[in-house]
Protein backbone atom coordinates (compact mmCIF):
# COMPACT_ATOMS: atom_id res chain seq x y z
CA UNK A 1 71.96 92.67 43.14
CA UNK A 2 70.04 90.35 45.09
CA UNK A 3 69.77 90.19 48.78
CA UNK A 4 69.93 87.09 50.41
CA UNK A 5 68.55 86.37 53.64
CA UNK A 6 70.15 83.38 56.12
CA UNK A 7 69.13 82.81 60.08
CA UNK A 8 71.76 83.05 62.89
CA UNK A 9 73.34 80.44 64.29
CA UNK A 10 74.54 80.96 67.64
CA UNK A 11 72.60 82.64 70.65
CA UNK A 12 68.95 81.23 71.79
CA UNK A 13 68.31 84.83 71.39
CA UNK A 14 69.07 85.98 67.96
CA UNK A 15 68.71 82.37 66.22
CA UNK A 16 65.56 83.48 64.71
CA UNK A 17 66.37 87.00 63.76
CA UNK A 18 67.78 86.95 59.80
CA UNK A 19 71.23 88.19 58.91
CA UNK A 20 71.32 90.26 55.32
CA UNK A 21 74.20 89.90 53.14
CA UNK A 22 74.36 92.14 50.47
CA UNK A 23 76.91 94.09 48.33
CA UNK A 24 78.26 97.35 50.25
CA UNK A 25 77.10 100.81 49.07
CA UNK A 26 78.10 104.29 49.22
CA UNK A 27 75.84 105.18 51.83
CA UNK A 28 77.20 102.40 53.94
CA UNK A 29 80.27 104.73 54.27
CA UNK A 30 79.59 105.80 58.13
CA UNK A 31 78.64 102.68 59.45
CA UNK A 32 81.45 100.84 57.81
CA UNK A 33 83.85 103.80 59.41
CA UNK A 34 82.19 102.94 62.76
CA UNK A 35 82.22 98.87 62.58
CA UNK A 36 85.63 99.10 61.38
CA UNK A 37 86.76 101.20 64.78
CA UNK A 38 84.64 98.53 66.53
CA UNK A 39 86.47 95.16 64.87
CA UNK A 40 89.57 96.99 65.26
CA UNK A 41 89.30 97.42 69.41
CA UNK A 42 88.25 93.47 69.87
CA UNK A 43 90.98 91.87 68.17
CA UNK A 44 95.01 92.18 67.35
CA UNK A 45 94.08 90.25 64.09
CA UNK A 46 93.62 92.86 62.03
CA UNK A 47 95.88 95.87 59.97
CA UNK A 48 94.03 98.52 61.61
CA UNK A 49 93.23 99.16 66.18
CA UNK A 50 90.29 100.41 67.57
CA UNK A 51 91.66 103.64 65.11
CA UNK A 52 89.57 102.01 62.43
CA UNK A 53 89.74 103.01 58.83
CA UNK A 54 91.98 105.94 57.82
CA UNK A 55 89.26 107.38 55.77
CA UNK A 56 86.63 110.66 56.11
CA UNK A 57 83.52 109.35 55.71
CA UNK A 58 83.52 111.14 51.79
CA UNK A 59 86.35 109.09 50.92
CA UNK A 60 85.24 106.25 51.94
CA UNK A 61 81.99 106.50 49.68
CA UNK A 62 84.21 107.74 47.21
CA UNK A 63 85.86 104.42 47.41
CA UNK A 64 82.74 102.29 47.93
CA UNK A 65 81.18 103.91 44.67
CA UNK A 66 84.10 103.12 42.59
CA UNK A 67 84.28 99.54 44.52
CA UNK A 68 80.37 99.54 42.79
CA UNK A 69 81.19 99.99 39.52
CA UNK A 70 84.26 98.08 39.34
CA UNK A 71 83.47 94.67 37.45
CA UNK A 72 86.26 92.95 39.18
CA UNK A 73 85.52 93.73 42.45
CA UNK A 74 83.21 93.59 45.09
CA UNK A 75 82.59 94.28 48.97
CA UNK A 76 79.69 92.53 51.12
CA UNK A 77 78.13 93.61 54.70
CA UNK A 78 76.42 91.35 56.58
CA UNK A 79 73.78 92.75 58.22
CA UNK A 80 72.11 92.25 61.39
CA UNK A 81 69.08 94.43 62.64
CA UNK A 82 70.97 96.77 60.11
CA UNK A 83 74.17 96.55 61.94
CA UNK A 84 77.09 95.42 60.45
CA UNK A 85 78.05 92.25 61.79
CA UNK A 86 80.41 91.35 59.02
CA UNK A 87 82.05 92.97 56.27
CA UNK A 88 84.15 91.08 53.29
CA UNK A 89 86.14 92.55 50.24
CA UNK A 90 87.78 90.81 47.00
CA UNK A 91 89.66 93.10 45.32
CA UNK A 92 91.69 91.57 41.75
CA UNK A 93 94.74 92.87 40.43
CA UNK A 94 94.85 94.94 38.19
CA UNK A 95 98.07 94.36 36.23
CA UNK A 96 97.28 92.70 33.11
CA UNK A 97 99.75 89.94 33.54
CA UNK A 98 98.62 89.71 36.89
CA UNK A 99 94.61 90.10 36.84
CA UNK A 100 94.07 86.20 37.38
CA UNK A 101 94.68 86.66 41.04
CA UNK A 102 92.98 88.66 43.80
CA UNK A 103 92.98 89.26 46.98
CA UNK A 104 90.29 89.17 50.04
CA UNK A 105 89.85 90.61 53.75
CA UNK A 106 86.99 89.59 56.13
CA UNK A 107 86.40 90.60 59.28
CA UNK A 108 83.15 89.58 61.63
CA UNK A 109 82.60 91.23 65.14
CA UNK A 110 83.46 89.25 67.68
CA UNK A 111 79.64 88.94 69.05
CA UNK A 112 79.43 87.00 66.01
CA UNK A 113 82.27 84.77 66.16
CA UNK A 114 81.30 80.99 65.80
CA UNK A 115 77.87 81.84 64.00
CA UNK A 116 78.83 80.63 60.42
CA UNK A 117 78.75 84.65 59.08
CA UNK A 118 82.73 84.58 58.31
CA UNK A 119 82.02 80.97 56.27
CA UNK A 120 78.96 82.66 54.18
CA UNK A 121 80.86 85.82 53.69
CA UNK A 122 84.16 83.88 52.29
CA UNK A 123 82.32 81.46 50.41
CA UNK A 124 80.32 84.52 48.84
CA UNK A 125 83.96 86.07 48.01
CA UNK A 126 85.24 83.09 46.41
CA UNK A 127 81.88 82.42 44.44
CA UNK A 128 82.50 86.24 43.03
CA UNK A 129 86.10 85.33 41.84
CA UNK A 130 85.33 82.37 40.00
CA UNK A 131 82.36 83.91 38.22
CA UNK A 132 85.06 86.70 37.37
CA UNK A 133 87.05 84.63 35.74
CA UNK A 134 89.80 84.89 38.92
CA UNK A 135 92.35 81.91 38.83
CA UNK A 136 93.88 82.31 42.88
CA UNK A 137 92.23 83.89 45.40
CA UNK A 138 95.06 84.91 48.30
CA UNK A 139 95.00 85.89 51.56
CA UNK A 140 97.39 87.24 54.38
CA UNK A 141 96.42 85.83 57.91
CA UNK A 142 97.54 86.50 61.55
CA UNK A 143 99.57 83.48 61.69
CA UNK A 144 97.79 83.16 65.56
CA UNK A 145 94.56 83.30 64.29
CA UNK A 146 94.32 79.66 64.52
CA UNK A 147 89.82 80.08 63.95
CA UNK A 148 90.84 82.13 60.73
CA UNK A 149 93.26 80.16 59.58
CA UNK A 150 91.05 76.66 60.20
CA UNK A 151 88.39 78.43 58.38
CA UNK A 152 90.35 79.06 55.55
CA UNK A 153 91.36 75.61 55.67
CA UNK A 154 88.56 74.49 55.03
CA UNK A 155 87.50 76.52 52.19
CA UNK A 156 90.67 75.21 50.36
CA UNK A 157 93.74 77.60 51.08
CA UNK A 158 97.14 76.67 51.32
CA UNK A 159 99.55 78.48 53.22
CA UNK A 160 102.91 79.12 50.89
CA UNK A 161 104.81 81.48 53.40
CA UNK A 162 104.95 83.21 56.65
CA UNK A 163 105.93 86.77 57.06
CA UNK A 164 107.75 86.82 59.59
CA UNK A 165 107.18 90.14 62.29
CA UNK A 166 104.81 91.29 60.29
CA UNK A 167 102.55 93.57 62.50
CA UNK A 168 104.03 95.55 65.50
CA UNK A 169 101.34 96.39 68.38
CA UNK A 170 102.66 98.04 71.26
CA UNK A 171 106.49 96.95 70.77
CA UNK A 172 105.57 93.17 70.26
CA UNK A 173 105.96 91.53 67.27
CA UNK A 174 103.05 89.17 64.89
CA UNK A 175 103.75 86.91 62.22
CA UNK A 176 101.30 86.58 59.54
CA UNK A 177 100.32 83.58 57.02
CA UNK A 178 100.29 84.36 53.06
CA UNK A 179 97.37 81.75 52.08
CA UNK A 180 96.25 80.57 48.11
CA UNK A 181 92.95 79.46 47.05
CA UNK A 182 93.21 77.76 43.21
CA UNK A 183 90.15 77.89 41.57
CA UNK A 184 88.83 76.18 38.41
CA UNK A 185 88.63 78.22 35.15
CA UNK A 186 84.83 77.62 34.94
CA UNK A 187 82.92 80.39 36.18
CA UNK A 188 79.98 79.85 39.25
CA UNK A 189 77.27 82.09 39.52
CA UNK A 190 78.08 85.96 40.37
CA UNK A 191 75.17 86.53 42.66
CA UNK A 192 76.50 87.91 46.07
């Protein structure tokens, strides 16, 4: 798989300096472990705290090896000076009657926020789907994540239902957004 390089947006200081985006890889294991714990401490608009991933660093190369070989699916860092600055997953369904639809997660650290990495790493995702043949892309959102949920927006979601108290953090109560992305049957390219 191809890397593909794209220049920051954002900051005077890193505009020049190229971000990577590439498909994840086993040995990406202990850095995703770390950037997870990272994402998790800035923000309440994620699954997981500052706790990160529940995952040993050998299961989670376990996991990104089968993520590898799995036609269907696929997982993309975003690299910056070889930190992760972003990290993106589409995962499909695998349920026969039920393989036309999968699902996605993105996070970016917050450093990055506002530097067009979360719009390259979703339109990536949803360039992956179609070229898999994947019908509806879906989505659960913070339903406060207002940047998320614009960003989505303009990708094409739809929002079909809230869940309502979703996420408990420290006794107080989150709702979250269930979003749909309909794709056309023709494929796009698959390069990520």
């Amino acid at each position: 798989m191809e890397n593909k390089k794209f220049n920051l947006q954002g900051a005077e200081e890193t505009r020049n300096t190229p971000i990577v985006y590439r498909e994840a890889q086993p040995q990406d294991a202990e850095k995703i472990l770390a950037y997870s714990k990272i994402v998790g401490g800035e923000t309440n608009f994620l699954s997981f705290g500052e706790e990160g991933l529940p995952f040993t660093v050998e299961q989670e190369e376990k996991l990104l090896e089968d993520n590898v070989k799995a036609p269907k699916s696929c997982m993309i860092v975003a690299l910056h000076d070889e930190r992760i600055a972003g990290l993106a997953n589409f995962q499909i369904n695998k349920r026969e009657r039920l393989a036309h639809h999968g699902s996605i997660g993105l996070s970016v650290r917050k450093e990055y926020w506002g530097r067009g990495i979360g719009s390259e790493l979703l339109s990536r995702l949803i360039d992956f789907a179609s070229s898999v043949g994947v019908e509806i892309v879906s989505l659960e959102v913070n339903a406060d994540n207002e940047r998320a949920i614009r960003l989505y927006e303009r990708f094409g979601f739809e929002k079909f239902g809230t869940f309502r108290k979703a996420v408990k953090i420290n006794g107080e109560y989150y709702d979250s957004n269930y979003m749909n992305l309909y794709l056309p049957k023709a494929g796009r390219t698959k390069d990520i």
